[in-house]
Protein backbone atom coordinates (compact mmCIF):
# COMPACT_ATOMS: atom_id res chain seq x y z
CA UNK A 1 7.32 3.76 -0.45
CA UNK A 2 4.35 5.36 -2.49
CA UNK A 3 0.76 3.96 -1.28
CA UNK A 4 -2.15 5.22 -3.48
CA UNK A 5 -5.36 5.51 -1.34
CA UNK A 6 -8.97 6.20 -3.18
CA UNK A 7 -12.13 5.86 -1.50
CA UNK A 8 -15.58 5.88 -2.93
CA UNK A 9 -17.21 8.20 -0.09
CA UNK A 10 -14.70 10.62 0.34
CA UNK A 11 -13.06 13.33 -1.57
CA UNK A 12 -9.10 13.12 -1.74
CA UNK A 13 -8.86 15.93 0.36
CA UNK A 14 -11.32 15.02 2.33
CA UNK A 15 -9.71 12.09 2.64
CA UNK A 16 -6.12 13.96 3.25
CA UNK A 17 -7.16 15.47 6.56
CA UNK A 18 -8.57 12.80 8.29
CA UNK A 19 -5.81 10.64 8.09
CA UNK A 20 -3.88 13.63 9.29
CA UNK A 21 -5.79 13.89 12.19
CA UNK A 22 -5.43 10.67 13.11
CA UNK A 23 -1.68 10.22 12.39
CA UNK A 24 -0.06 13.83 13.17
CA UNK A 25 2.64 13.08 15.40
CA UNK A 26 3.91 10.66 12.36
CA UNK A 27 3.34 13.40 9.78
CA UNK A 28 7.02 14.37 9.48
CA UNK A 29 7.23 10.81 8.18
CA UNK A 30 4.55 10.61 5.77
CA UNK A 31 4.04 13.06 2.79
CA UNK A 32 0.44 13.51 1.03
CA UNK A 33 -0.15 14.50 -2.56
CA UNK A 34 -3.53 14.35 -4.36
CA UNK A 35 -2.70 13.85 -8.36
CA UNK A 36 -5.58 14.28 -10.58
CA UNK A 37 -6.32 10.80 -12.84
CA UNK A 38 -7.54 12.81 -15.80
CA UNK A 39 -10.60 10.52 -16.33
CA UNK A 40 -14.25 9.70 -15.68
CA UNK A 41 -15.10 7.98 -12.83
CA UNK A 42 -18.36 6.78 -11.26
CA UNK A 43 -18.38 9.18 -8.39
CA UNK A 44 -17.08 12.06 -9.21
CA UNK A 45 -13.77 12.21 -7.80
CA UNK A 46 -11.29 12.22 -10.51
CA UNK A 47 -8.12 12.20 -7.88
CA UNK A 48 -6.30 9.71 -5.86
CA UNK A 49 -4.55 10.02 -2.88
CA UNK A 50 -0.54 9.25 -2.67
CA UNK A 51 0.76 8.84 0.53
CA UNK A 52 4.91 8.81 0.35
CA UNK A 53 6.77 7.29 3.28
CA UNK A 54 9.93 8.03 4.29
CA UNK A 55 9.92 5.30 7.52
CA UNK A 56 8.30 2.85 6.37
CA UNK A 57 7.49 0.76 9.50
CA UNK A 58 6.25 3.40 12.07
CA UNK A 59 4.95 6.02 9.48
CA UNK A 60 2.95 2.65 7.62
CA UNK A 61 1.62 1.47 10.79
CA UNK A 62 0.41 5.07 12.00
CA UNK A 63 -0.89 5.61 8.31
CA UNK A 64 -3.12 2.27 8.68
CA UNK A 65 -4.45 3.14 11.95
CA UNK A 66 -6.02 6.51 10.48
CA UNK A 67 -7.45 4.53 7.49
CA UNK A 68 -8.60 2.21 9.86
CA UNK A 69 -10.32 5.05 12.12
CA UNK A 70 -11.98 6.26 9.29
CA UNK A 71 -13.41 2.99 7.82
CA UNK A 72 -15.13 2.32 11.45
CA UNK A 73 -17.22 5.31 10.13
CA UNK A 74 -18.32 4.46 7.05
CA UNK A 75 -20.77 1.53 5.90
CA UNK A 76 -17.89 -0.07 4.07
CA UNK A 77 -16.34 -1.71 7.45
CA UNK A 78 -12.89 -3.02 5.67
CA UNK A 79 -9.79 -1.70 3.84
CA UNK A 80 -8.87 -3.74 0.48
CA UNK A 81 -4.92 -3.31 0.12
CA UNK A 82 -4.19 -4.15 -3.61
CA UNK A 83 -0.82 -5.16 -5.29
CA UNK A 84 0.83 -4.41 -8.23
CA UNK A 85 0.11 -7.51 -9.68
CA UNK A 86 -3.64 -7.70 -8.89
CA UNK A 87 -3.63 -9.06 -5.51
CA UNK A 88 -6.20 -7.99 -3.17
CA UNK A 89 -6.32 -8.43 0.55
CA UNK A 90 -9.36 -7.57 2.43
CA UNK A 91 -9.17 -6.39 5.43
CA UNK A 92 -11.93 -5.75 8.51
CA UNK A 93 -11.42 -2.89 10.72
CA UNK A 94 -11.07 -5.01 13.90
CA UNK A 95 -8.65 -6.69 12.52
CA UNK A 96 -6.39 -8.24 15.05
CA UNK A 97 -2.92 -7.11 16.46
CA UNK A 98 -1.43 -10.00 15.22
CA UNK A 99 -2.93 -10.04 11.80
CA UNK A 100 -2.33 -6.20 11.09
CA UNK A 101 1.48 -6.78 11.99
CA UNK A 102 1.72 -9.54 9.37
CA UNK A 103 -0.03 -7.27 6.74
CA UNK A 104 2.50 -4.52 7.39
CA UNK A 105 5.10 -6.93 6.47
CA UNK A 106 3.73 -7.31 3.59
CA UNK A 107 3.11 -4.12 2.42
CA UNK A 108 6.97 -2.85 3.56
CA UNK A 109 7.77 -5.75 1.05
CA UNK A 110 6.49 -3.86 -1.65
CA UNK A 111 7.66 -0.47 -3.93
CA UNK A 112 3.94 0.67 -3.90
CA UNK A 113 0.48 -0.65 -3.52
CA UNK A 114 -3.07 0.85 -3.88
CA UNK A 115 -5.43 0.89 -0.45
CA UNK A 116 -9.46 1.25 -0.96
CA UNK A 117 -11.49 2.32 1.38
């Protein structure tokens, strides 16, 4: 499963070792690359980053919780998860248990989707 993550505060690689910190005993299970778009964008960061899992239940769930950590910093308060097809699902930080286990399901559903922070 391939989940592209972009944020409009952070740099990718920025970005990169956060979510490492905050996930590293799950990092055998998750594999980061930072791909350049090749185009303009409004804040300077022409990257995204692609997160690839190999377990896609506890390496997604651990992988949420340090884009969730992160978001509690920053002004923006919610993650927007984003589908192929153009479906977006907002998502606050405190999100509950309950809630965040249905939105995994979702997302393990799925070949790849794109998360904003």
């Amino acid at each position: 499963m391939k989940i592209f993550i972009s944020s409009a505060y952070i740099n990718s690689d920025d970005l990169r070792m956060k979510i490492s910190a905050n996930c590293e005993m799950y990092e055998s299970n998750i594999q980061f690359t930072i791909l350049n778009l090749n185009r303009e964008t409004r804040v300077g960061d022409t990257t995204i980053l692609v997160a690839t899992l190999s377990s896609a239940g506890i390496a997604l769930a651990a992988l949420l919780k340090g884009l969730f950590a992160i978001v509690q910093e920053s002004k923006r308060k919610q993650i927007v998860i984003q589908t192929k097809d153009g479906t977006r699902i907002e998502v606050p930080y405190d999100c509950p248990k309950e809630k965040m286990e249905e939105i995994i399901k979702i997302i393990k559903a799925l070949d790849s989707v794109k998360i904003e922070i």
